[in-house]
PDB file of N, CA and C in Angstrom:
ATOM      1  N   UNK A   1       0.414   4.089   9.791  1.00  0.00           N
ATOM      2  CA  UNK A   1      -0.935   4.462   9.430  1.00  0.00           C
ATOM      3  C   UNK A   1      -1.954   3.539  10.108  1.00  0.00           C
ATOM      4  N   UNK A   2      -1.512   2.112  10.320  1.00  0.00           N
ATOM      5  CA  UNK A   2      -2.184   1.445  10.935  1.00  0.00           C
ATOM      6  C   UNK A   2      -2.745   1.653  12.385  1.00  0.00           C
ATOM      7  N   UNK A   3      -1.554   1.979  13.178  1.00  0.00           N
ATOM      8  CA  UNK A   3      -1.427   2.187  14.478  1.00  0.00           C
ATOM      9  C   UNK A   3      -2.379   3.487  14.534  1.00  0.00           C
ATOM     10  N   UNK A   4      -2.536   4.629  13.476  1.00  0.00           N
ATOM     11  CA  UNK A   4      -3.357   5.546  13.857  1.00  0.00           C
ATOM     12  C   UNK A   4      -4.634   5.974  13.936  1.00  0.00           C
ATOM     13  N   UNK A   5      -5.006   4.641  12.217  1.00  0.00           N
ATOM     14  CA  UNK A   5      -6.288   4.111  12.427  1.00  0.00           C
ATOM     15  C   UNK A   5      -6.743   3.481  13.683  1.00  0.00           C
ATOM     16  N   UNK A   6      -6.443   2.851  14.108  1.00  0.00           N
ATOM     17  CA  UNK A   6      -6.863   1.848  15.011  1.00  0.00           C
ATOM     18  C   UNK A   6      -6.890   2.777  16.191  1.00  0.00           C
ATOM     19  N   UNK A   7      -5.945   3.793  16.679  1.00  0.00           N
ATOM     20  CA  UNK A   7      -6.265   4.626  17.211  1.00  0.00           C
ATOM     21  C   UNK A   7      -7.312   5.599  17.299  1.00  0.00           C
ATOM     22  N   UNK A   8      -7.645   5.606  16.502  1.00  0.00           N
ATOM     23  CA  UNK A   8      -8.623   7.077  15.657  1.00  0.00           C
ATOM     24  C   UNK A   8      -9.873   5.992  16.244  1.00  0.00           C
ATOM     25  N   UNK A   9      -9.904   5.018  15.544  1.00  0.00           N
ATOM     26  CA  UNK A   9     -11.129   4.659  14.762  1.00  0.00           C
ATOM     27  C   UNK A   9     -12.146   3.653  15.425  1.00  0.00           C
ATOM     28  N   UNK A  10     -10.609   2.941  16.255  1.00  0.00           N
ATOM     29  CA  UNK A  10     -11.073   1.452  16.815  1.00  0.00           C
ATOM     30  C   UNK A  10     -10.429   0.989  17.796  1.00  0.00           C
ATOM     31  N   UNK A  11     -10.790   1.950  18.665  1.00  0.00           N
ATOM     32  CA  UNK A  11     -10.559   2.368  19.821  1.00  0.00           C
ATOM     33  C   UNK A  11     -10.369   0.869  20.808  1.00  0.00           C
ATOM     34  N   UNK A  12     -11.663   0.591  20.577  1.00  0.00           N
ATOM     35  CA  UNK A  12     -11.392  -0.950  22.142  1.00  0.00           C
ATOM     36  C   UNK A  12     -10.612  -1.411  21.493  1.00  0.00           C
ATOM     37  N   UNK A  13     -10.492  -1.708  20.068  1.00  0.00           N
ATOM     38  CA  UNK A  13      -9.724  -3.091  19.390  1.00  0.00           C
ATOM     39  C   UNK A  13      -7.841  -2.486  19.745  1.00  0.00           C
ATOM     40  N   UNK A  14      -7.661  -0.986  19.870  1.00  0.00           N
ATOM     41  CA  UNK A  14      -6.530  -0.893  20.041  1.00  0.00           C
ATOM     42  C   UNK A  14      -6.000  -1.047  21.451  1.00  0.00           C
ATOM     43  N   UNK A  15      -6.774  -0.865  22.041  1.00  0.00           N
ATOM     44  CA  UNK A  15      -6.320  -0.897  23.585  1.00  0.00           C
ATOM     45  C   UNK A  15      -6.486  -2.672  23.618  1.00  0.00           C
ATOM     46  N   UNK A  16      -6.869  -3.443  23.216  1.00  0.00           N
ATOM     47  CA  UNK A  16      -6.909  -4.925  23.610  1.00  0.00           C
ATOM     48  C   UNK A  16      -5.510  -5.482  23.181  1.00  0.00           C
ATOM     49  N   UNK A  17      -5.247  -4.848  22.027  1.00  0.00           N
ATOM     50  CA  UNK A  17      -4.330  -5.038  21.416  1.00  0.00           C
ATOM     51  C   UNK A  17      -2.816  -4.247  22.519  1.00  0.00           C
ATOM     52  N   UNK A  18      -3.150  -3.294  22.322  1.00  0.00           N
ATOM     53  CA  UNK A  18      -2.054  -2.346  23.490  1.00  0.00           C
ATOM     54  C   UNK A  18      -1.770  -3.376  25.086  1.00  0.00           C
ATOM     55  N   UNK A  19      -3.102  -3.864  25.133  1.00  0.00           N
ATOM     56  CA  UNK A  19      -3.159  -4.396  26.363  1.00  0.00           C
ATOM     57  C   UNK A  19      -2.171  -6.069  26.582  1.00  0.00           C
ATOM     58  N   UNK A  20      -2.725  -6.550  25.715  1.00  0.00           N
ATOM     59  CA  UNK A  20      -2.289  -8.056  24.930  1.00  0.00           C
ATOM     60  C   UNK A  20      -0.669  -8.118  24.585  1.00  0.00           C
ATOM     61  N   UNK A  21      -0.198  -6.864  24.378  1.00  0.00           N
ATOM     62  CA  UNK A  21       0.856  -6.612  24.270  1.00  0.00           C
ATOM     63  C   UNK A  21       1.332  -7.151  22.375  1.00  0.00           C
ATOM     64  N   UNK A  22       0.230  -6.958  21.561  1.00  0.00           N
ATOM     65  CA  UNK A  22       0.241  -7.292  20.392  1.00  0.00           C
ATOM     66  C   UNK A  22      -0.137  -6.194  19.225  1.00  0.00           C
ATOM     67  N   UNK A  23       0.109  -5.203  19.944  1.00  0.00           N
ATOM     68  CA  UNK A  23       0.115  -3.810  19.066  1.00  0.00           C
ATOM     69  C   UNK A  23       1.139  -4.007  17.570  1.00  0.00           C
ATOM     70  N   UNK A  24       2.295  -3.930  19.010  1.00  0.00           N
ATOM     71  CA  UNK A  24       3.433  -3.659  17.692  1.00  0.00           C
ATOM     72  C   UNK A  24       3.420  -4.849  16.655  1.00  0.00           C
ATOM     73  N   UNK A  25       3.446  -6.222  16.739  1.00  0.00           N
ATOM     74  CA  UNK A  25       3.729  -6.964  15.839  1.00  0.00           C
ATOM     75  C   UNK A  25       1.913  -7.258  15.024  1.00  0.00           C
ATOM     76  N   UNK A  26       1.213  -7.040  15.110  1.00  0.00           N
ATOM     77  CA  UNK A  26       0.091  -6.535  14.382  1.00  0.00           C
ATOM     78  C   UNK A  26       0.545  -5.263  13.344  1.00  0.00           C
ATOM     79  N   UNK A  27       1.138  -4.280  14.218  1.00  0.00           N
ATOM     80  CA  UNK A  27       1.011  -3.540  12.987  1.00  0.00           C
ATOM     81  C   UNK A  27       2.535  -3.793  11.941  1.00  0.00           C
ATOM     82  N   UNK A  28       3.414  -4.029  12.755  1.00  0.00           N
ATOM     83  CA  UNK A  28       4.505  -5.145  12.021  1.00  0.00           C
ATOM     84  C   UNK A  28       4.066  -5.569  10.726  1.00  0.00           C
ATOM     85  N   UNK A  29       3.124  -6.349  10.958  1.00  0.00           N
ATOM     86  CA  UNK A  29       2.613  -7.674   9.657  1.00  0.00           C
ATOM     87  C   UNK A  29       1.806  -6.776   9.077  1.00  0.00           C
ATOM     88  N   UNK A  30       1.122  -5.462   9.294  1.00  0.00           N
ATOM     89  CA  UNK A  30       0.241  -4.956   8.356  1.00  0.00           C
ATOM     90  C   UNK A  30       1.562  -4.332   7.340  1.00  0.00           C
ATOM     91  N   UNK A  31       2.084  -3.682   7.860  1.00  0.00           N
ATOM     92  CA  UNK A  31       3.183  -3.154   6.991  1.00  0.00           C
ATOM     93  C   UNK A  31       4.042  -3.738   6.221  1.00  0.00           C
ATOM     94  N   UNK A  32       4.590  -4.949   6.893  1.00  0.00           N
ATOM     95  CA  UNK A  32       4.791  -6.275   5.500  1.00  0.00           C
ATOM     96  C   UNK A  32       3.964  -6.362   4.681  1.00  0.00           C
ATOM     97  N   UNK A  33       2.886  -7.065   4.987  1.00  0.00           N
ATOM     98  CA  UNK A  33       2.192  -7.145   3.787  1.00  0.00           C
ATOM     99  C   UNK A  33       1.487  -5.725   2.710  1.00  0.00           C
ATOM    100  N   UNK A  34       1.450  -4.746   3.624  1.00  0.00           N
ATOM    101  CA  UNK A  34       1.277  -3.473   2.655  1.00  0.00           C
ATOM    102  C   UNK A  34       2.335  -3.602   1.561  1.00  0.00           C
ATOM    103  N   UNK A  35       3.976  -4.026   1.670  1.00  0.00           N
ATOM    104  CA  UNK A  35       4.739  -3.531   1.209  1.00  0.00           C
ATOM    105  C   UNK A  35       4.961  -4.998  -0.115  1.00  0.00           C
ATOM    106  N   UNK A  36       4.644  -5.672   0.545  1.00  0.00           N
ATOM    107  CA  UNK A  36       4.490  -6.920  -0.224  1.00  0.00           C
ATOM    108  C   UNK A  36       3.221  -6.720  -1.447  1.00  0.00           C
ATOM    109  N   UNK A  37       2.204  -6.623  -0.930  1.00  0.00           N
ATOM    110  CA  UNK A  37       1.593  -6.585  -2.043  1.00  0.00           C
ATOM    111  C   UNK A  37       1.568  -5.313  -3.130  1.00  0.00           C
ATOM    112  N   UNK A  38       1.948  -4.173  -2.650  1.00  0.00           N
ATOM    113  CA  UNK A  38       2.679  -3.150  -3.769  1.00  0.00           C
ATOM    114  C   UNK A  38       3.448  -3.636  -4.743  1.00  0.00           C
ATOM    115  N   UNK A  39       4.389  -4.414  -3.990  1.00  0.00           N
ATOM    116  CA  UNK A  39       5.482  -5.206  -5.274  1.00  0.00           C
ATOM    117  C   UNK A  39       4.599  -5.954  -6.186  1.00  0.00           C
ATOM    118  N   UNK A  40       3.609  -6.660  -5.982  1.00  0.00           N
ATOM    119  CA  UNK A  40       2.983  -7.265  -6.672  1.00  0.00           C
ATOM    120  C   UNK A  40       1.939  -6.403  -7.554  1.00  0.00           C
ATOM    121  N   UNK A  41       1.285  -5.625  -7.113  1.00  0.00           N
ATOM    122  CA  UNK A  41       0.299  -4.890  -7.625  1.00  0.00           C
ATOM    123  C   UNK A  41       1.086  -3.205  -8.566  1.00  0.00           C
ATOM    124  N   UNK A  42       2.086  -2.967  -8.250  1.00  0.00           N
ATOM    125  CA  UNK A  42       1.920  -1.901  -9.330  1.00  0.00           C
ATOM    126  C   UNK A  42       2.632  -2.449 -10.684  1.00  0.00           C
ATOM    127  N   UNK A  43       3.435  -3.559 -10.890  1.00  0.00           N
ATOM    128  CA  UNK A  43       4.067  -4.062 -11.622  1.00  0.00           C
ATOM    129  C   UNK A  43       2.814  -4.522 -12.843  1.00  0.00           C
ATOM    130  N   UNK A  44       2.035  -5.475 -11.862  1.00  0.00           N
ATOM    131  CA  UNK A  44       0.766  -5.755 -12.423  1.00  0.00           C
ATOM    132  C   UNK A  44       0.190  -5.041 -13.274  1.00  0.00           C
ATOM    133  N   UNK A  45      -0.430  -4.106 -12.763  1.00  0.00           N
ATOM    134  CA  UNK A  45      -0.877  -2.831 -13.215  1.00  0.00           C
ATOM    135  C   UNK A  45      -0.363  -1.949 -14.450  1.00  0.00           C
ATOM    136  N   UNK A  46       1.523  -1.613 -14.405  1.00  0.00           N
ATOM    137  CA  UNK A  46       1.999  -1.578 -15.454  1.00  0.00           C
ATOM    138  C   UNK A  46       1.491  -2.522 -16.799  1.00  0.00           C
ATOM    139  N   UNK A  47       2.290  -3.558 -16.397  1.00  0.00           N
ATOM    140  CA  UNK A  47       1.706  -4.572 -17.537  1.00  0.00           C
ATOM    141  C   UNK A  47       0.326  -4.245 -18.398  1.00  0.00           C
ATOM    142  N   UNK A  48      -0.658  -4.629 -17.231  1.00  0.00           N
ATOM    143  CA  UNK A  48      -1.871  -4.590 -17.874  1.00  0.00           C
ATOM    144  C   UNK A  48      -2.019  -3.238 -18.530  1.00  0.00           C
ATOM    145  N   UNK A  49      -1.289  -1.524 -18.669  1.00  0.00           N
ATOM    146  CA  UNK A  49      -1.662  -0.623 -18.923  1.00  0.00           C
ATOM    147  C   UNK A  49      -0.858  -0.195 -20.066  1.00  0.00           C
ATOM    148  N   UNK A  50       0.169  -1.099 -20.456  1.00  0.00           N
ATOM    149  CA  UNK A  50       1.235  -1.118 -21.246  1.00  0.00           C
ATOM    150  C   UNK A  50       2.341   0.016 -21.045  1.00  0.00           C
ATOM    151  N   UNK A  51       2.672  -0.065 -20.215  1.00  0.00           N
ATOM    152  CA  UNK A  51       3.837   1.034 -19.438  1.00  0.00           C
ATOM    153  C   UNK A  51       5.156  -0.058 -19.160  1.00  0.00           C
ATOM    154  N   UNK A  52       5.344   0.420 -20.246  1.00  0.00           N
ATOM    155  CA  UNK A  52       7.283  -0.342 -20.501  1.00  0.00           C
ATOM    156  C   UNK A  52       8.357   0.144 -20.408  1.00  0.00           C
ATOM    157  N   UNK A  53       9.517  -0.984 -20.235  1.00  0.00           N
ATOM    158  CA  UNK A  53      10.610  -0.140 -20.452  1.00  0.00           C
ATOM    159  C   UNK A  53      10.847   0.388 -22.132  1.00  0.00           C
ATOM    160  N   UNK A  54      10.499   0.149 -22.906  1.00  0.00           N
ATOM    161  CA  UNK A  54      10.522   1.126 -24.355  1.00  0.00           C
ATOM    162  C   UNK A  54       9.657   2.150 -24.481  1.00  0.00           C
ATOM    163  N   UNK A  55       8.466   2.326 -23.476  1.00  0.00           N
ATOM    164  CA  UNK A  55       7.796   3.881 -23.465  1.00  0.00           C
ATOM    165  C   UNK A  55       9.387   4.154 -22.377  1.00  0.00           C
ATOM    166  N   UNK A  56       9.433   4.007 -21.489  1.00  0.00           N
ATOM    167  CA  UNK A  56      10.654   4.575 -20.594  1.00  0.00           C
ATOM    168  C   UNK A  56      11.698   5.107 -21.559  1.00  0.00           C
ATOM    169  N   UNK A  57      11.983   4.401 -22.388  1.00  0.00           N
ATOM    170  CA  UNK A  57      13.536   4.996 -23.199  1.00  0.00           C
ATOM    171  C   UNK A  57      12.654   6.215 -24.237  1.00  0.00           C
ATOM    172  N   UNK A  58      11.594   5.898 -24.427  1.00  0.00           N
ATOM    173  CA  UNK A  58      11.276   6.731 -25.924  1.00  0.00           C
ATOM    174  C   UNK A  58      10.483   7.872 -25.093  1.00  0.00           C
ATOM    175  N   UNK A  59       9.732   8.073 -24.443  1.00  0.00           N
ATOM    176  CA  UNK A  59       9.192   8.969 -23.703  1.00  0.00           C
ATOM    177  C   UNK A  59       9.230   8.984 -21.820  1.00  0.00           C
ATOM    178  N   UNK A  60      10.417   9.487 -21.536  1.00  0.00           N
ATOM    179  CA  UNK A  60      11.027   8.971 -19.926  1.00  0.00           C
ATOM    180  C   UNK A  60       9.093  10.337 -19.153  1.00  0.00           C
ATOM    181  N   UNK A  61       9.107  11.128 -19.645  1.00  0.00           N
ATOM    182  CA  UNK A  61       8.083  11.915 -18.851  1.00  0.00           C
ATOM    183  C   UNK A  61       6.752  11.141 -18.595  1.00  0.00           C
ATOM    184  N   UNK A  62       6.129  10.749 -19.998  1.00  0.00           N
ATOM    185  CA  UNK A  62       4.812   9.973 -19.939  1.00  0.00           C
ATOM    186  C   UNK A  62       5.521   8.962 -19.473  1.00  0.00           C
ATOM    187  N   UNK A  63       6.023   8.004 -19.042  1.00  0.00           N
ATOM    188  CA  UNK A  63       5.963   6.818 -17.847  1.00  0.00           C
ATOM    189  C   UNK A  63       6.387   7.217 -17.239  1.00  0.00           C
ATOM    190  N   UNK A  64       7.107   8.506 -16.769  1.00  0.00           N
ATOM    191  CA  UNK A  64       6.646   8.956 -15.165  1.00  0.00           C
ATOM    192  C   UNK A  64       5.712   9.794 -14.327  1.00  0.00           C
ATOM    193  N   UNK A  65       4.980   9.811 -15.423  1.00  0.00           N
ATOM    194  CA  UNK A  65       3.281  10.360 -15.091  1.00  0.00           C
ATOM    195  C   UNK A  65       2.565   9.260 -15.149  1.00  0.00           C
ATOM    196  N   UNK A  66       2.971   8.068 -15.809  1.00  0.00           N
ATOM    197  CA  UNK A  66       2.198   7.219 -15.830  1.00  0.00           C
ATOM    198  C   UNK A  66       2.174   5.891 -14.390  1.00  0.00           C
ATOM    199  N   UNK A  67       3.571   5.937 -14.437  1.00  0.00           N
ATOM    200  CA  UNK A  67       3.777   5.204 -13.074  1.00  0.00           C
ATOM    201  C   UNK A  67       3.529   5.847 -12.260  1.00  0.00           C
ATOM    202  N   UNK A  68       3.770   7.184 -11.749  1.00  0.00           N
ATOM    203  CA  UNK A  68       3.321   7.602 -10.661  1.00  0.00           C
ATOM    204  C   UNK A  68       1.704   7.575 -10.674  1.00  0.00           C
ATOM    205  N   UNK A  69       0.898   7.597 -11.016  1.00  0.00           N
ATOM    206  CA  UNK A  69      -0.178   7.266 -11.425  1.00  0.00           C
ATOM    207  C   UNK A  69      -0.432   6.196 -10.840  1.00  0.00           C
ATOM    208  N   UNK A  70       0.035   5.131 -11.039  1.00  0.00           N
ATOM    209  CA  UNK A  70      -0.239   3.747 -10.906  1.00  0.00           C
ATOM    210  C   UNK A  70      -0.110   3.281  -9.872  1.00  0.00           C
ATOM    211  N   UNK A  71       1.419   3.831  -9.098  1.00  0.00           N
ATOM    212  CA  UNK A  71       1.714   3.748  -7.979  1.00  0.00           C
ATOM    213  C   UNK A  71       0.571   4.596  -7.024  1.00  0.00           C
ATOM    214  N   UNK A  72       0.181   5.547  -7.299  1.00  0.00           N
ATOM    215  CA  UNK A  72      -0.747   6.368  -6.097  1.00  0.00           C
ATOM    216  C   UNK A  72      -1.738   5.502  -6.321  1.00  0.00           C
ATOM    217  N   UNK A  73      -2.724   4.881  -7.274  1.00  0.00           N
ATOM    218  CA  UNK A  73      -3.768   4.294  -7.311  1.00  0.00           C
ATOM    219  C   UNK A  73      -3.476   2.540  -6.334  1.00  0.00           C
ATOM    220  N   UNK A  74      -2.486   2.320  -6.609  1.00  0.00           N
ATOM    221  CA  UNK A  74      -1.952   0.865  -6.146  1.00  0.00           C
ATOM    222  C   UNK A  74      -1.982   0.640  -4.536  1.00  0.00           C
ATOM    223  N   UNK A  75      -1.124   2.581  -4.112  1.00  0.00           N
ATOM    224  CA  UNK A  75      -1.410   2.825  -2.524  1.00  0.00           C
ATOM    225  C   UNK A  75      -2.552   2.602  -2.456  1.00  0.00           C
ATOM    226  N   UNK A  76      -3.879   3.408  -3.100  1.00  0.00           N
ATOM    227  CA  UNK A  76      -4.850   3.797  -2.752  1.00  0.00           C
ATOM    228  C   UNK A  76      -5.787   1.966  -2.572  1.00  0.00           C
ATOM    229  N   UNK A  77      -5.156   1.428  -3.109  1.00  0.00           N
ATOM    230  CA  UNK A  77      -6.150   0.252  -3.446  1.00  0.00           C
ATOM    231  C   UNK A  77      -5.851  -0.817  -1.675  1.00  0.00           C
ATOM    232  N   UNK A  78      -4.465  -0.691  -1.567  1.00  0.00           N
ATOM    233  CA  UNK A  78      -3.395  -0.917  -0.573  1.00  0.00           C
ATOM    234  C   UNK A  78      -4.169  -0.637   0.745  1.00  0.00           C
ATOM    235  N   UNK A  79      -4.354   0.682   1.028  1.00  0.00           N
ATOM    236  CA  UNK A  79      -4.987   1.258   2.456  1.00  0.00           C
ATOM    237  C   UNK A  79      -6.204   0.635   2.339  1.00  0.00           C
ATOM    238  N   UNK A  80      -7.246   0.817   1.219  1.00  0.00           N
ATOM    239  CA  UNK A  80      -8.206   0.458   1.516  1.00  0.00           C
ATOM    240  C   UNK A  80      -8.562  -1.223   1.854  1.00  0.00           C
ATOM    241  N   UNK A  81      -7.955  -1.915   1.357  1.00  0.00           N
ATOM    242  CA  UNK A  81      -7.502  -3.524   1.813  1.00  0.00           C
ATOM    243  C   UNK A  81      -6.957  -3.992   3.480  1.00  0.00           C
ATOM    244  N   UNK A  82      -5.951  -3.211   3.299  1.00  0.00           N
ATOM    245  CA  UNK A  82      -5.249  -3.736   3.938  1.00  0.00           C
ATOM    246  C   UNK A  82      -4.999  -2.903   5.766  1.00  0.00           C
ATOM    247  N   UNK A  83      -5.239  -1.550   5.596  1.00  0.00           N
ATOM    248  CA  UNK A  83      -5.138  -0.460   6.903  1.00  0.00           C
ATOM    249  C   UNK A  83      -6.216  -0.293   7.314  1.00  0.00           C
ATOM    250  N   UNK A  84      -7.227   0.413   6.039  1.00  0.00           N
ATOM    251  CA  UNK A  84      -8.368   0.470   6.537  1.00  0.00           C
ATOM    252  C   UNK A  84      -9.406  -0.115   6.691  1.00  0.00           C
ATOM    253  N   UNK A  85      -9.195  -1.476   6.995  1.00  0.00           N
ATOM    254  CA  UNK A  85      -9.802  -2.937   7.069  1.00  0.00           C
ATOM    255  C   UNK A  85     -10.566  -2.963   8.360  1.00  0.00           C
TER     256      UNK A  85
END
């Protein structure tokens, strides 16, 4: 997603980068850390929203409407940080 922004969007900055020969490991490290801070942030998020493993055993549907939830908002928070920077 990175590589396509930057394509799309930001154009000289990708070709300097293309040029520099620092494309790939730029977008390398964006994608680590995308994936890194997910681990950190939807867990978070659970917590703070009270989405447990005892809603999980007692109602498996509402915490998986609820995590998925959390998780799409967590992406959403994710791109805007971190891709679409």
């Amino acid at each position: 997603m990175r590589h396509r922004y930057l394509k799309e969007h930001r154009r000289v900055l990708f070709n300097i980068m293309l040029t520099n020969e620092t494309l790939a490991k730029h977008v390398a490290d964006i994608d680590a850390a995308c994936r890194e801070r997910l681990e950190v942030l939807i867990p978070a998020m659970a917590k703070q929203e009270g989405v447990t493993e005892q809603l999980k055993a007692t109602d498996q549907m509402e915490w998986v409407r609820r995590m998925n939830n959390i998780k799409d908002r967590a992406e959403e928070i994710v791109l805007q940080e971190l891709v679409y920077d």
